[in-house]
C-alpha atoms as a PDB file:
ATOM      1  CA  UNK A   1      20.756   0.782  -0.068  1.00  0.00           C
ATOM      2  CA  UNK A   2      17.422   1.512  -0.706  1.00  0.00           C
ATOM      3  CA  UNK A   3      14.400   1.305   1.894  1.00  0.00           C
ATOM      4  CA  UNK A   4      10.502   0.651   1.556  1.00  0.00           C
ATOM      5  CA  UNK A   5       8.911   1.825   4.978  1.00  0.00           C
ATOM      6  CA  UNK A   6       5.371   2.029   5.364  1.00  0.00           C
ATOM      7  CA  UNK A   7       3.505   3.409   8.286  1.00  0.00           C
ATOM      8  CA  UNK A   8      -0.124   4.333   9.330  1.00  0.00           C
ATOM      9  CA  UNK A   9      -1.836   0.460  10.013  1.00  0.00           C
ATOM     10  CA  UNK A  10      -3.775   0.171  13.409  1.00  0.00           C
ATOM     11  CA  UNK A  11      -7.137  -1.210  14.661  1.00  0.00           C
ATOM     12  CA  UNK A  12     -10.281   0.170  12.911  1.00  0.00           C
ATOM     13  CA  UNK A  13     -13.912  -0.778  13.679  1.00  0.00           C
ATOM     14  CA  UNK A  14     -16.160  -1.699  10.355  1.00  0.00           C
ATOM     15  CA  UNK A  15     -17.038   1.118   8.373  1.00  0.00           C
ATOM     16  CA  UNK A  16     -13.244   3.477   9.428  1.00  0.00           C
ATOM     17  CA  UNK A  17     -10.960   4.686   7.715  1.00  0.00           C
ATOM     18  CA  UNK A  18      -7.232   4.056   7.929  1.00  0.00           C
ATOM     19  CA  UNK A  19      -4.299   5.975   5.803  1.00  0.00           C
ATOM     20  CA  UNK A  20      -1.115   4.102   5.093  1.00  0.00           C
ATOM     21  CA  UNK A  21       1.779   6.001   4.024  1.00  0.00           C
ATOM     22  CA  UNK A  22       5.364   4.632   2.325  1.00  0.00           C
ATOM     23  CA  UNK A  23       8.480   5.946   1.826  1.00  0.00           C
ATOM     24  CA  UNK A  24      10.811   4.437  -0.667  1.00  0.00           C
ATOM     25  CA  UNK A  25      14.202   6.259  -0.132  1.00  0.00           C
ATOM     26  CA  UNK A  26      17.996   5.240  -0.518  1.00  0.00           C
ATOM     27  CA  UNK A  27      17.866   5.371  -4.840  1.00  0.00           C
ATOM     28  CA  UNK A  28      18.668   7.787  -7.482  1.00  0.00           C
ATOM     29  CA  UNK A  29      16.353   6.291  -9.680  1.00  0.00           C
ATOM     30  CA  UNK A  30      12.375   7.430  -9.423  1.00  0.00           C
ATOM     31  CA  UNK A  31       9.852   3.966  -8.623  1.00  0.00           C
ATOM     32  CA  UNK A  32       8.379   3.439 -11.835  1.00  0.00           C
ATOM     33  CA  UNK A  33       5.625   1.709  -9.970  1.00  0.00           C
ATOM     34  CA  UNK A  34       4.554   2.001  -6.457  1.00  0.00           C
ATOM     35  CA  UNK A  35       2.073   0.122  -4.958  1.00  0.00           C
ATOM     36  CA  UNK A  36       0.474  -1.780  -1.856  1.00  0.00           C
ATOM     37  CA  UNK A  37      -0.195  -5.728  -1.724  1.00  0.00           C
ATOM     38  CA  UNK A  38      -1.477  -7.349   1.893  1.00  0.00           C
ATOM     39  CA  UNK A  39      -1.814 -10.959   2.945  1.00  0.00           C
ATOM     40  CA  UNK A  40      -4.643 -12.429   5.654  1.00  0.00           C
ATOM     41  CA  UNK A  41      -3.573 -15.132   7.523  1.00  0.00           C
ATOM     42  CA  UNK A  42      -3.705 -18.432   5.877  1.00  0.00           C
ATOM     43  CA  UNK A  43      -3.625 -16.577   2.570  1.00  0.00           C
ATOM     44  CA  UNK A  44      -1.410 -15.403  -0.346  1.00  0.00           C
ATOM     45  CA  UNK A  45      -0.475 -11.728  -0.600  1.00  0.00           C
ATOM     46  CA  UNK A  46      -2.223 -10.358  -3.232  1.00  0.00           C
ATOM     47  CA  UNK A  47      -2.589  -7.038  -5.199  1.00  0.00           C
ATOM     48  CA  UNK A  48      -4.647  -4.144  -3.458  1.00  0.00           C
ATOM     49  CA  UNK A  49      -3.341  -0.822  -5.538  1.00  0.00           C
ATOM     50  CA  UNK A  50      -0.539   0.098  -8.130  1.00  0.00           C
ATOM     51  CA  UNK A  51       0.030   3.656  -9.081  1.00  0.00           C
ATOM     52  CA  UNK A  52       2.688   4.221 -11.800  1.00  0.00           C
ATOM     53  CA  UNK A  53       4.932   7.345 -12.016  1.00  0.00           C
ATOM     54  CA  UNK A  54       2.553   8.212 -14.950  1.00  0.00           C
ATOM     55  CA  UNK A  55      -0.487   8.221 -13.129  1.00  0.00           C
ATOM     56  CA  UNK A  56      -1.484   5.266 -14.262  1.00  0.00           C
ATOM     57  CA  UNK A  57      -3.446   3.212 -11.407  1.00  0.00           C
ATOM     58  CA  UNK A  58      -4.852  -0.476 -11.073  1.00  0.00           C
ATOM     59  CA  UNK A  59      -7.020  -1.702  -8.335  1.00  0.00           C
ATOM     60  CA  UNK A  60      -7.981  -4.817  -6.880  1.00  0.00           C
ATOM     61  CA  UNK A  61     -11.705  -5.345  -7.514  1.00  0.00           C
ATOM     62  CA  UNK A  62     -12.582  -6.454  -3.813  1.00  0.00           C
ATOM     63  CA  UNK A  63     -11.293  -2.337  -3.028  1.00  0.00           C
ATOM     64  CA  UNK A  64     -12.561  -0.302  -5.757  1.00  0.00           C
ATOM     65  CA  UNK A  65     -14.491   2.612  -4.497  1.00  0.00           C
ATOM     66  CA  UNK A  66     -13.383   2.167  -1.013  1.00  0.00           C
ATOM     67  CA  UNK A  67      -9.328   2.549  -1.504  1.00  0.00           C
ATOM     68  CA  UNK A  68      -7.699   5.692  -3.087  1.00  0.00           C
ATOM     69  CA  UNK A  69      -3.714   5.357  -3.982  1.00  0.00           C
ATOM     70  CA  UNK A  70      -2.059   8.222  -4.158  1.00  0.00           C
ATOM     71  CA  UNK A  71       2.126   9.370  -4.919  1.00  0.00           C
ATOM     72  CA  UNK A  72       4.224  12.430  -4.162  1.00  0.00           C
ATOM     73  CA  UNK A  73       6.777  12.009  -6.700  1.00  0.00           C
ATOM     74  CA  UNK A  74       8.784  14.544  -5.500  1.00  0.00           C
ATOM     75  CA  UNK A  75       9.764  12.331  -2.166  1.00  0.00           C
ATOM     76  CA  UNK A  76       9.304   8.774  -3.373  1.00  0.00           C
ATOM     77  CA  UNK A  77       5.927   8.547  -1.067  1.00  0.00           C
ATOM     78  CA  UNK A  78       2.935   6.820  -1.911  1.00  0.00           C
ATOM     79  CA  UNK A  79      -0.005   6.754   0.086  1.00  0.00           C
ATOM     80  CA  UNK A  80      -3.229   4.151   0.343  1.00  0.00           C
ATOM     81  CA  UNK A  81      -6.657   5.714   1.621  1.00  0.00           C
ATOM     82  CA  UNK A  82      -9.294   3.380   3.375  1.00  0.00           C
ATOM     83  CA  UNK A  83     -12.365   4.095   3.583  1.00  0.00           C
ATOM     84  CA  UNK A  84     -15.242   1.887   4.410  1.00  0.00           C
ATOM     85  CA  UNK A  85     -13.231  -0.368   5.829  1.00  0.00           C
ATOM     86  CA  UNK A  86     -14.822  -4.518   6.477  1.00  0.00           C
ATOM     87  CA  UNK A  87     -13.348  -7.224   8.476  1.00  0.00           C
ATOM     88  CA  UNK A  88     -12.261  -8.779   5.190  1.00  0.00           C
ATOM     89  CA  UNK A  89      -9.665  -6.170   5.143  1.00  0.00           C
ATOM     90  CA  UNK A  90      -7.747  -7.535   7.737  1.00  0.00           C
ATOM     91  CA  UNK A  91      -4.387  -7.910   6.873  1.00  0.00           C
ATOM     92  CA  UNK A  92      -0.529  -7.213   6.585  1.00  0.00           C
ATOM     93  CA  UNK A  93      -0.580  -4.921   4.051  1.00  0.00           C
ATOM     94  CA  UNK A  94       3.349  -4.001   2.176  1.00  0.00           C
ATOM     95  CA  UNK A  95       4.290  -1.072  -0.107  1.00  0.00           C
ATOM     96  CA  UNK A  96       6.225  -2.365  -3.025  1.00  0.00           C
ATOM     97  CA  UNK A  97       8.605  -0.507  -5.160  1.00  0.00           C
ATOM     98  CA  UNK A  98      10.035  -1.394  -8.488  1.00  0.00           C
ATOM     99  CA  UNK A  99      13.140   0.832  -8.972  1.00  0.00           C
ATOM    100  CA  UNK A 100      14.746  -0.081 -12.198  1.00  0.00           C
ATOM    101  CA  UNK A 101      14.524  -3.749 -12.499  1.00  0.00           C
ATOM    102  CA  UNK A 102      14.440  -4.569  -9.137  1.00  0.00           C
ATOM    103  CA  UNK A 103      11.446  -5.048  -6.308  1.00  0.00           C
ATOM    104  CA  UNK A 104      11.658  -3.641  -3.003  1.00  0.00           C
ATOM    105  CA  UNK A 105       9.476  -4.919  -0.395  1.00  0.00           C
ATOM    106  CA  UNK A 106       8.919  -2.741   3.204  1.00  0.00           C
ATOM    107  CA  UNK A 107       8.097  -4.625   6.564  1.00  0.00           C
ATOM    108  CA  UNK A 108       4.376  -4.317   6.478  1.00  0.00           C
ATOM    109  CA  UNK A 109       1.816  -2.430   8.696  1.00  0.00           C
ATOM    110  CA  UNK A 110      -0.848  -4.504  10.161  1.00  0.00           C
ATOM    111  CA  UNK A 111      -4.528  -3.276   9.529  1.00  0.00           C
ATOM    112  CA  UNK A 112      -7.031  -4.846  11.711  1.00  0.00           C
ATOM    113  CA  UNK A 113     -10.891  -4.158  11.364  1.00  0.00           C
ATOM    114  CA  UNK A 114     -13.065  -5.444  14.168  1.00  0.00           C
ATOM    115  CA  UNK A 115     -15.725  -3.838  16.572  1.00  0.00           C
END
């Protein structure tokens, strides 16, 4: 059965920096795509990074510059790097992982950024 666990969220003031990790584990198959989403309260979960076996990475515009993703193939991980963090960040943030056809979803970290 395969499991998405992220860890790493916490309470930040403006400006911090935060580094989420995830570990997809419980597949033979590589993630072809890992990435993180979050949702704010009273919002939709959106798209913050993707990072593709291939290297290939997408980021959400409100993050570029701030966020770094990063994988380990070798163990499944991917990892998010925060930097400058604003209030705006606030969130649940999840690791995704699409293994073959399918989506795995972890539990989600929460990332709060208030002075």
């Amino acid at each position: 059965q395969v499991q998405v666990v992220e860890s790493g969220g916490g309470l930040v003031q403006p400006g911090g920096s935060l580094r989420l990790s995830c570990a997809a584990s419980g597949s033979v198959f590589r993630p072809r795509v890992m990435g993180w989403y979050r949702q704010a309260p009273g919002k939709q979960r959106e798209l913050v990074a993707t990072m593709t076996n291939g290297g290939a990475i997408n980021y959400a515009d409100s993050v570029k510059g701030r966020f770094t993703i990063s994988r380990d193939n070798s163990n499944n991980t991917a990892y998010l790097q925060m930097n400058n963090l604003k209030p705006e960040d606030t969130a649940v943030y999840y690791c995704n992982a699409q293994i073959v056809q399918y989506n795995y979803w972890g539990q989600g970290t929460q990332v709060t950024v208030s002075s």
